[in-house]
C-alpha atoms as a PDB file:
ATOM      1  CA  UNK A   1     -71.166 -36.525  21.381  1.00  0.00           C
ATOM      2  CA  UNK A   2     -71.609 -33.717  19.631  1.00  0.00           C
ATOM      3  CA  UNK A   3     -69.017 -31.368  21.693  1.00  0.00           C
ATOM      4  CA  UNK A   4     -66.598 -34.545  20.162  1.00  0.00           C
ATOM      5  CA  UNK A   5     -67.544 -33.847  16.424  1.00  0.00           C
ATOM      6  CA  UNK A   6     -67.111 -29.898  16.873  1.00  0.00           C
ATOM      7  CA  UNK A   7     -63.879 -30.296  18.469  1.00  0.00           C
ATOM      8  CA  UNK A   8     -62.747 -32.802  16.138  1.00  0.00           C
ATOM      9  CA  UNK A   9     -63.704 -30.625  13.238  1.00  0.00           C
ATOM     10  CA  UNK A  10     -61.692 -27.542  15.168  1.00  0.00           C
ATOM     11  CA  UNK A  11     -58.755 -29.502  15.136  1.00  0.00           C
ATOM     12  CA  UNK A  12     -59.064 -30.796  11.973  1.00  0.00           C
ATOM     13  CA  UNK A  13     -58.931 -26.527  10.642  1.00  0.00           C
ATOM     14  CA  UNK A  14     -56.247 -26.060  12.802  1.00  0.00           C
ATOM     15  CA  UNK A  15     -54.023 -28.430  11.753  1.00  0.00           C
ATOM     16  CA  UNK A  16     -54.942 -27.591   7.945  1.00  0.00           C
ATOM     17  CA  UNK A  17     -54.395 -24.018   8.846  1.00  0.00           C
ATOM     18  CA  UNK A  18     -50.969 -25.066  10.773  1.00  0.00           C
ATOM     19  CA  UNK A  19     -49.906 -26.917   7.240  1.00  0.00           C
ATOM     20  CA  UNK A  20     -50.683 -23.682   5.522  1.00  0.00           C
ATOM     21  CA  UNK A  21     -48.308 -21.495   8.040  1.00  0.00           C
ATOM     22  CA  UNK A  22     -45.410 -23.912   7.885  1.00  0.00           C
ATOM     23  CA  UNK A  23     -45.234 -25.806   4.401  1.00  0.00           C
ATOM     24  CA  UNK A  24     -47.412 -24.175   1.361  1.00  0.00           C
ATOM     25  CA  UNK A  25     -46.451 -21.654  -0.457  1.00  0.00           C
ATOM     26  CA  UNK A  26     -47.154 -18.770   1.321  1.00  0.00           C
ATOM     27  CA  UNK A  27     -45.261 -20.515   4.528  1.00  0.00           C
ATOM     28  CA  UNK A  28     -42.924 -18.762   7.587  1.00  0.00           C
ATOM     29  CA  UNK A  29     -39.744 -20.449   5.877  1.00  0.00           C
ATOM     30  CA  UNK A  30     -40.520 -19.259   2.396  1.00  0.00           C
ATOM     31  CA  UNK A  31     -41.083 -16.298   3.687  1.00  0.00           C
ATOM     32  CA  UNK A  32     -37.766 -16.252   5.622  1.00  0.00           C
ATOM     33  CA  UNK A  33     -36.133 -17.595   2.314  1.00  0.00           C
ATOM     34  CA  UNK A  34     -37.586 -14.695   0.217  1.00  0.00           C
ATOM     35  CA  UNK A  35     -36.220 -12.278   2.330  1.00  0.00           C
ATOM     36  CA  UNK A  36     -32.493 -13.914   2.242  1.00  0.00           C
ATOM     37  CA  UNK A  37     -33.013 -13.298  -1.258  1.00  0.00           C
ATOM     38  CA  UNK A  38     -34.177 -10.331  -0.796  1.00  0.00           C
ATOM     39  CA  UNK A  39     -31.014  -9.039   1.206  1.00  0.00           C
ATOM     40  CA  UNK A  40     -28.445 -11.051  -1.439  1.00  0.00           C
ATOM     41  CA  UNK A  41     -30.322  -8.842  -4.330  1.00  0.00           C
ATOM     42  CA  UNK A  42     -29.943  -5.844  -3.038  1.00  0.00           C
ATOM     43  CA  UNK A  43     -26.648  -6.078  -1.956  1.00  0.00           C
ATOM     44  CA  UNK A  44     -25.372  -7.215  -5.533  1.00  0.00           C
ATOM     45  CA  UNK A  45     -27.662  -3.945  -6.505  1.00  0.00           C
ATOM     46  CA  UNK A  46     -25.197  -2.101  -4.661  1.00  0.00           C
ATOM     47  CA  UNK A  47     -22.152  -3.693  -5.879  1.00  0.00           C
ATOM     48  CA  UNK A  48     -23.318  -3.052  -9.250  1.00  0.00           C
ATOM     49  CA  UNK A  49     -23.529   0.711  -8.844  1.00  0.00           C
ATOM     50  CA  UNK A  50     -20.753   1.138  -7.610  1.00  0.00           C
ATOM     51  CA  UNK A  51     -19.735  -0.794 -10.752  1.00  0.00           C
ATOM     52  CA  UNK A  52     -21.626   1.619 -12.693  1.00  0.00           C
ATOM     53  CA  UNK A  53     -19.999   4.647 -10.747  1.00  0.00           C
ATOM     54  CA  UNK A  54     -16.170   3.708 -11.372  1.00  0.00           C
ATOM     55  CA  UNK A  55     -17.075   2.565 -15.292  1.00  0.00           C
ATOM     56  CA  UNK A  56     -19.200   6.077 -15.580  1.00  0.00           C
ATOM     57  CA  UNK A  57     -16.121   8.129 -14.491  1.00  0.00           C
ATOM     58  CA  UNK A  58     -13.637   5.719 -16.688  1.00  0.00           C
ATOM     59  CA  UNK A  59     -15.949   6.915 -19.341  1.00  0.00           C
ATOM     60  CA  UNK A  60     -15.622  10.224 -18.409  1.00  0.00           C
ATOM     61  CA  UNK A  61     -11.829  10.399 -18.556  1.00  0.00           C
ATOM     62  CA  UNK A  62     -11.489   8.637 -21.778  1.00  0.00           C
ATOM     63  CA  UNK A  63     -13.689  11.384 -23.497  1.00  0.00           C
ATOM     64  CA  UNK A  64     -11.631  14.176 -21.711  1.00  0.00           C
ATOM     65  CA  UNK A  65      -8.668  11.801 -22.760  1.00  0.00           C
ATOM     66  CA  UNK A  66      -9.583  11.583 -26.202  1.00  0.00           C
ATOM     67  CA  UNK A  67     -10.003  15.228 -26.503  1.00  0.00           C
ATOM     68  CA  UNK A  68      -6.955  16.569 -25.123  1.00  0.00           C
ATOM     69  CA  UNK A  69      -5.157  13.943 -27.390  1.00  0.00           C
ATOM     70  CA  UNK A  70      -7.660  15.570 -30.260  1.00  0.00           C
ATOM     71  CA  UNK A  71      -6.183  18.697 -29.306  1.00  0.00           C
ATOM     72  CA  UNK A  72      -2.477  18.151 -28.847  1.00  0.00           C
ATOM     73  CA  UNK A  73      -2.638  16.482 -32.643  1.00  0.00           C
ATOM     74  CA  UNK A  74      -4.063  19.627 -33.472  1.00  0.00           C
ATOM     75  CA  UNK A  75      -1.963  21.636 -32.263  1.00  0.00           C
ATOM     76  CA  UNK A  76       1.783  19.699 -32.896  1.00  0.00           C
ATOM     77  CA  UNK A  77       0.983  17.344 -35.307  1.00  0.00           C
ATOM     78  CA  UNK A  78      -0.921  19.787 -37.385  1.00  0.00           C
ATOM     79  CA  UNK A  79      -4.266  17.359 -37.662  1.00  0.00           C
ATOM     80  CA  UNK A  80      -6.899  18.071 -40.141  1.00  0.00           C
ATOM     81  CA  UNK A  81     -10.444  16.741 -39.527  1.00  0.00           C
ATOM     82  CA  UNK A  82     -12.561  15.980 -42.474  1.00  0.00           C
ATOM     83  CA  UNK A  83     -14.191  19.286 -44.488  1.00  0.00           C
ATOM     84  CA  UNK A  84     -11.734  21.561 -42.599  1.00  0.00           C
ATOM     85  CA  UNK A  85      -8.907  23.698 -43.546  1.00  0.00           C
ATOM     86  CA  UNK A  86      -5.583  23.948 -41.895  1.00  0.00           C
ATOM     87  CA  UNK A  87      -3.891  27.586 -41.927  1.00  0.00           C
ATOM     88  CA  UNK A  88      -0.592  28.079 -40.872  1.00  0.00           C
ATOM     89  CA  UNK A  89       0.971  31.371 -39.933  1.00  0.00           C
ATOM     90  CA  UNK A  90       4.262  31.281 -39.329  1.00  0.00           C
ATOM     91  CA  UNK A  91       6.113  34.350 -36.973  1.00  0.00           C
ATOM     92  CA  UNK A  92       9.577  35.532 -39.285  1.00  0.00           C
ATOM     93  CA  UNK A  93      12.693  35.167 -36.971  1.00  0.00           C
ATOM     94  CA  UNK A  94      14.626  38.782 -36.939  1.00  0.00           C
ATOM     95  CA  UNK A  95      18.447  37.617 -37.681  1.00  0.00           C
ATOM     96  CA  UNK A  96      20.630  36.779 -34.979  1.00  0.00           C
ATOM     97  CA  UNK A  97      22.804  40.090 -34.198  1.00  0.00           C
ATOM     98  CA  UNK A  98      26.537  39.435 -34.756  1.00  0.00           C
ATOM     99  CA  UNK A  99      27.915  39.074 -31.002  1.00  0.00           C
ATOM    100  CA  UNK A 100      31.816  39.344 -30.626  1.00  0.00           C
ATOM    101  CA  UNK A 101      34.006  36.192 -29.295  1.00  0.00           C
ATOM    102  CA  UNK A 102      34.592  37.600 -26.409  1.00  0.00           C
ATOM    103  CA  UNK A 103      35.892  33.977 -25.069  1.00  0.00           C
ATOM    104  CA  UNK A 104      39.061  33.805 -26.971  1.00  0.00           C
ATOM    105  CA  UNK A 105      42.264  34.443 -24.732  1.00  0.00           C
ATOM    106  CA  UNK A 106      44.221  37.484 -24.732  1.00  0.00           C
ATOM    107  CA  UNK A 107      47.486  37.305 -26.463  1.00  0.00           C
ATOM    108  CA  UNK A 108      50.432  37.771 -24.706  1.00  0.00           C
ATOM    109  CA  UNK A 109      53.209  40.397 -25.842  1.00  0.00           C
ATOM    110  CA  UNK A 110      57.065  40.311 -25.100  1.00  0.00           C
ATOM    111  CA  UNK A 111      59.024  42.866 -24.387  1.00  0.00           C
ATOM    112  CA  UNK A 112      62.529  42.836 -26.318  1.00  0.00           C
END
Protein backbone atom coordinates (compact mmCIF):
# COMPACT_ATOMS: atom_id res chain seq x y z
CA UNK A 1 0.00 0.00 0.00
CA UNK A 2 2.39 2.25 0.63
CA UNK A 3 4.60 1.66 -2.72
CA UNK A 4 0.77 2.88 -4.17
CA UNK A 5 0.79 6.27 -2.21
CA UNK A 6 4.59 7.02 -3.21
CA UNK A 7 3.96 6.30 -6.71
CA UNK A 8 0.83 8.10 -6.78
CA UNK A 9 2.46 11.11 -5.23
CA UNK A 10 5.46 10.68 -8.08
CA UNK A 11 3.02 10.97 -10.62
CA UNK A 12 1.14 13.48 -9.21
CA UNK A 13 4.91 15.88 -9.42
CA UNK A 14 5.33 14.72 -12.67
CA UNK A 15 2.42 15.66 -14.18
CA UNK A 16 2.55 19.16 -12.24
CA UNK A 17 6.07 19.42 -13.44
CA UNK A 18 4.85 18.28 -17.15
CA UNK A 19 2.10 21.34 -16.86
CA UNK A 20 4.96 23.59 -15.97
CA UNK A 21 7.17 22.47 -19.24
CA UNK A 22 4.28 22.75 -21.65
CA UNK A 23 1.66 25.52 -20.54
CA UNK A 24 2.96 28.18 -17.74
CA UNK A 25 4.79 30.79 -18.37
CA UNK A 26 8.08 29.73 -18.58
CA UNK A 27 6.76 26.80 -21.15
CA UNK A 28 8.68 25.06 -24.50
CA UNK A 29 6.09 27.04 -26.79
CA UNK A 30 6.61 30.38 -25.13
CA UNK A 31 9.83 29.82 -25.33
CA UNK A 32 9.68 28.93 -29.06
CA UNK A 33 7.36 32.07 -29.44
CA UNK A 34 9.95 34.39 -27.75
CA UNK A 35 12.47 33.44 -29.97
CA UNK A 36 10.19 34.09 -33.28
CA UNK A 37 10.10 37.36 -31.78
CA UNK A 38 13.26 37.40 -31.16
CA UNK A 39 14.35 36.74 -34.91
CA UNK A 40 11.36 39.34 -36.30
CA UNK A 41 13.19 42.11 -33.90
CA UNK A 42 16.27 41.81 -34.99
CA UNK A 43 15.67 41.63 -38.41
CA UNK A 44 13.55 44.98 -38.39
CA UNK A 45 16.90 46.13 -36.30
CA UNK A 46 18.61 45.58 -39.41
CA UNK A 47 16.25 47.10 -41.73
CA UNK A 48 16.33 50.08 -39.67
CA UNK A 49 20.06 50.64 -40.02
CA UNK A 50 20.23 50.36 -43.07
CA UNK A 51 17.49 53.03 -42.86
CA UNK A 52 19.73 54.96 -40.75
CA UNK A 53 22.75 54.40 -43.23
CA UNK A 54 21.00 55.75 -46.55
CA UNK A 55 19.21 58.84 -44.36
CA UNK A 56 22.90 59.47 -42.67
CA UNK A 57 24.53 59.83 -46.14
CA UNK A 58 21.28 61.89 -47.55
CA UNK A 59 22.27 64.04 -44.68
CA UNK A 60 25.58 64.15 -45.66
CA UNK A 61 25.01 65.35 -49.22
CA UNK A 62 22.55 67.95 -48.35
CA UNK A 63 25.21 69.69 -46.06
CA UNK A 64 27.89 69.33 -48.87
CA UNK A 65 24.83 70.46 -51.08
CA UNK A 66 24.03 73.34 -49.14
CA UNK A 67 27.53 74.48 -49.06
CA UNK A 68 28.55 74.37 -52.52
CA UNK A 69 25.20 76.26 -53.22
CA UNK A 70 26.59 78.68 -50.17
CA UNK A 71 29.52 79.02 -52.21
CA UNK A 72 28.41 79.44 -55.79
CA UNK A 73 26.00 82.47 -54.29
CA UNK A 74 29.09 83.69 -53.04
CA UNK A 75 30.89 83.67 -55.63
CA UNK A 76 28.20 84.74 -58.76
CA UNK A 77 25.56 86.14 -56.99
CA UNK A 78 27.80 88.20 -54.84
CA UNK A 79 26.04 86.92 -51.31
CA UNK A 80 26.66 88.70 -48.15
CA UNK A 81 26.19 86.82 -44.83
CA UNK A 82 25.20 88.78 -41.84
CA UNK A 83 28.23 91.09 -40.06
CA UNK A 84 30.37 90.61 -43.22
CA UNK A 85 31.67 92.81 -45.85
CA UNK A 86 31.66 92.23 -49.52
CA UNK A 87 34.81 93.68 -51.53
CA UNK A 88 34.90 93.72 -55.03
CA UNK A 89 37.97 94.15 -57.17
CA UNK A 90 37.40 94.44 -60.45
CA UNK A 91 40.51 93.57 -63.27
CA UNK A 92 40.49 96.96 -65.97
CA UNK A 93 40.06 95.55 -69.58
CA UNK A 94 43.17 97.00 -71.83
CA UNK A 95 41.18 98.40 -75.09
CA UNK A 96 40.56 96.26 -77.88
CA UNK A 97 43.50 97.00 -80.55
CA UNK A 98 42.05 98.34 -83.83
CA UNK A 99 42.28 95.14 -86.24
CA UNK A 100 41.89 95.90 -90.08
CA UNK A 101 38.76 94.42 -92.19
CA UNK A 102 40.63 92.28 -93.79
CA UNK A 103 37.22 90.42 -95.02
CA UNK A 104 36.04 92.99 -97.41
CA UNK A 105 36.55 91.94 -101.20
CA UNK A 106 39.09 93.27 -103.39
CA UNK A 107 37.93 95.70 -105.93
CA UNK A 108 38.21 94.99 -109.30
CA UNK A 109 39.95 97.48 -111.88
CA UNK A 110 39.31 97.80 -115.74
CA UNK A 111 41.55 98.35 -118.10
CA UNK A 112 40.44 101.07 -120.82
Amino acid sequence: MMGRVIFAVLVLMFLGLQYKLWFDKGSVPRAHALEQDLADLKAKNEDAKQKNAVLEADVRDLEKAGEAIEERARSELGMVKKGETLIQVKELQPPAASIPNTTAAPTAQKKH
